[in-house]
Protein backbone atom coordinates (compact mmCIF):
# COMPACT_ATOMS: atom_id res chain seq x y z
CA UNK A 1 0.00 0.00 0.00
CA UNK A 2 1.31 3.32 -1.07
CA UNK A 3 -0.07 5.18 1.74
CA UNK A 4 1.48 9.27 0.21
CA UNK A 5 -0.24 8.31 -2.86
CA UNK A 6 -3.32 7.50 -0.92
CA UNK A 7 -3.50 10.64 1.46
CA UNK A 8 -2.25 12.90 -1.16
CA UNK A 9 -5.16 11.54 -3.32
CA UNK A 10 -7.40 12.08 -0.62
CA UNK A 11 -6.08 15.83 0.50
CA UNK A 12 -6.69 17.08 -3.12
CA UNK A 13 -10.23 15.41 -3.39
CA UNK A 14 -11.28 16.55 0.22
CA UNK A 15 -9.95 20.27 0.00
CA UNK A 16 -11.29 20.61 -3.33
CA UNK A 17 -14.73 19.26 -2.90
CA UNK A 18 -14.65 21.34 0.30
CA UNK A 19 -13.81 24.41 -1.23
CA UNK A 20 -16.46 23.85 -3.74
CA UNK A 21 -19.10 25.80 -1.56
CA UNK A 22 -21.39 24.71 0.45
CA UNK A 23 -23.64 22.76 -2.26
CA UNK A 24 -21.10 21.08 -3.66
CA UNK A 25 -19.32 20.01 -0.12
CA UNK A 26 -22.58 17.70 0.15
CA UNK A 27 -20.33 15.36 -2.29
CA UNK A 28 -18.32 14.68 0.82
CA UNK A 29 -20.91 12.72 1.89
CA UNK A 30 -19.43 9.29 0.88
CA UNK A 31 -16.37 9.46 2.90
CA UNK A 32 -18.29 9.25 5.80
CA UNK A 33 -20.05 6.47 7.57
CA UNK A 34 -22.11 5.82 10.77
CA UNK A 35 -19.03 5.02 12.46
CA UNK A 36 -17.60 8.48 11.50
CA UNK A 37 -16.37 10.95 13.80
CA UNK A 38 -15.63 14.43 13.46
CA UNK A 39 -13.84 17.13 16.31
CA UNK A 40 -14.31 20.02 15.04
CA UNK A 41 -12.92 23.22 17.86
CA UNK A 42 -13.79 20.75 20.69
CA UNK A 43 -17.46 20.06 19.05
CA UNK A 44 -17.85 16.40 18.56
CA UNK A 45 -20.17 14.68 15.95
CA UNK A 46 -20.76 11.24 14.73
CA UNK A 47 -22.35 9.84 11.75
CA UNK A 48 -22.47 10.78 8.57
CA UNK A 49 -25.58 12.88 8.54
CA UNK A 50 -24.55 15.25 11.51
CA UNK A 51 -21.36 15.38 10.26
CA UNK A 52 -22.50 16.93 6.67
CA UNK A 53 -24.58 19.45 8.81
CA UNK A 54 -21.59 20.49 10.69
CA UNK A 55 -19.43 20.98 7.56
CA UNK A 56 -22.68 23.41 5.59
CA UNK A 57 -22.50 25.66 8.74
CA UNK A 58 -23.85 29.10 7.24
CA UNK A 59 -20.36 30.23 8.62
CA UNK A 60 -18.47 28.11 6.63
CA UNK A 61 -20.82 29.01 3.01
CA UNK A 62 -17.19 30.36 1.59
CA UNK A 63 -14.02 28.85 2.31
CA UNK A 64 -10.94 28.37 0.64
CA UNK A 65 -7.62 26.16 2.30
CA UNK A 66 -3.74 26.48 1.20
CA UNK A 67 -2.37 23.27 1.83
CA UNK A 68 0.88 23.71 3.71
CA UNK A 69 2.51 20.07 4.55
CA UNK A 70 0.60 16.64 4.19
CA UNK A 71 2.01 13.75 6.22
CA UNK A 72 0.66 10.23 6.39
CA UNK A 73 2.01 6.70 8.61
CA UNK A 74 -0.21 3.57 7.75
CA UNK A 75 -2.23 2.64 10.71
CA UNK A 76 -3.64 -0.10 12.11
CA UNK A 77 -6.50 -2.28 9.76
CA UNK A 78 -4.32 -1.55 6.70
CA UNK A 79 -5.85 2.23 7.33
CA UNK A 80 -3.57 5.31 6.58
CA UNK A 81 -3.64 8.53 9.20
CA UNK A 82 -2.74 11.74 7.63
CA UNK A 83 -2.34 15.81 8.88
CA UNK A 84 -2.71 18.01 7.19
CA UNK A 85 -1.46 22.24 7.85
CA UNK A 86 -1.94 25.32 5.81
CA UNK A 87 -4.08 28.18 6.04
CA UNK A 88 -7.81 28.77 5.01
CA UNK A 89 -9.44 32.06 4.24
CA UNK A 90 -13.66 32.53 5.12
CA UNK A 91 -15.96 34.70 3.13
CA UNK A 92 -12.61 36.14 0.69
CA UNK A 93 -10.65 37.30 3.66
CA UNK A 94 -7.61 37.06 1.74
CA UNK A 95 -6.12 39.23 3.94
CA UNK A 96 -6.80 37.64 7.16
CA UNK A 97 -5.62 34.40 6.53
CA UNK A 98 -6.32 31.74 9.45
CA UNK A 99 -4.19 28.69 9.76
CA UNK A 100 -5.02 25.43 10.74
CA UNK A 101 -4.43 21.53 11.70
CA UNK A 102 -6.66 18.48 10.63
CA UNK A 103 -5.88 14.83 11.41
CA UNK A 104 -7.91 12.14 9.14
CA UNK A 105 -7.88 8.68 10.06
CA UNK A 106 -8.38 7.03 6.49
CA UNK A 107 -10.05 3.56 6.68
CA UNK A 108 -10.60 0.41 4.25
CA UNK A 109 -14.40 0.28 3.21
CA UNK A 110 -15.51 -3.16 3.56
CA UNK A 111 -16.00 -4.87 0.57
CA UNK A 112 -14.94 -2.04 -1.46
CA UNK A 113 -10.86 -2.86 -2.46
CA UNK A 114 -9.06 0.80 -2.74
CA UNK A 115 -11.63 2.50 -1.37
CA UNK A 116 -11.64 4.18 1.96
CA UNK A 117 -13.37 6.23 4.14
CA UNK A 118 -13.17 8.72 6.85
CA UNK A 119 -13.17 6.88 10.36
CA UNK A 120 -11.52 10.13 12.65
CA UNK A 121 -11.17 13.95 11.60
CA UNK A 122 -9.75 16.42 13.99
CA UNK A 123 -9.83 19.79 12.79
CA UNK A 124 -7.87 22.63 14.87
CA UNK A 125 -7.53 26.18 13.96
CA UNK A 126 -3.96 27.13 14.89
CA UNK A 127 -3.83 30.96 16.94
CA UNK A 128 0.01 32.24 17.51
């Protein structure tokens, strides 16, 4: 298992789907499951649903993220754990750039070879 090749794959598909706006980040739905969980600023959510509703906050309607540095280990159940840094800019704030921190926990779908799905996501925003 080429586990860069599989978070970078990921990184480009998740940031750019996110990024997308808040219509198109509903695509995200299939990387989560029931099992999902999502820590998002010390807010916790499971499950797929609930975490889609998190992610289409009003708050978050336009957002754009630099990616910085992408790192990925395998982990245990042939799963691949990746952070991610960089910065992220709300409602064209170019100029008030925030940074930020998210940890993915990339799992195996059952039954579905090469495919995997998001298991843990930590999300931080980073304040000097």
């Amino acid at each position: 298992m080429d586990f860069n090749a599989i978070a970078n794959s990921f990184v480009g598909h998740y940031y750019n789907t996110f990024d997308s706006g808040s219509q198109g980040r509903g695509n995200l739905s299939s990387l989560y499951r029931p099992e999902s969980m999502l820590t998002w600023e010390n807010t916790q959510v499971q499950g797929q649903q609930n975490i889609l509703v998190k992610l289409t906050t009003p708050e978050l309607a336009t957002v754009k993220h630099k990616v910085n540095t992408t790192d990925a280990q395998p982990a245990p159940g042939n799963g691949v754990l990746v952070t991610v840094t960089g910065g992220l800019v709300i409602d064209n704030a170019f100029d008030k750039p925030l940074q930020f921190a998210e940890t993915f926990n990339l799992q195996p779908i059952p039954g579905q070879p090469g495919g995997f799905f998001v298991y843990n996501q930590i999300f931080r925003l980073i304040f000097a």
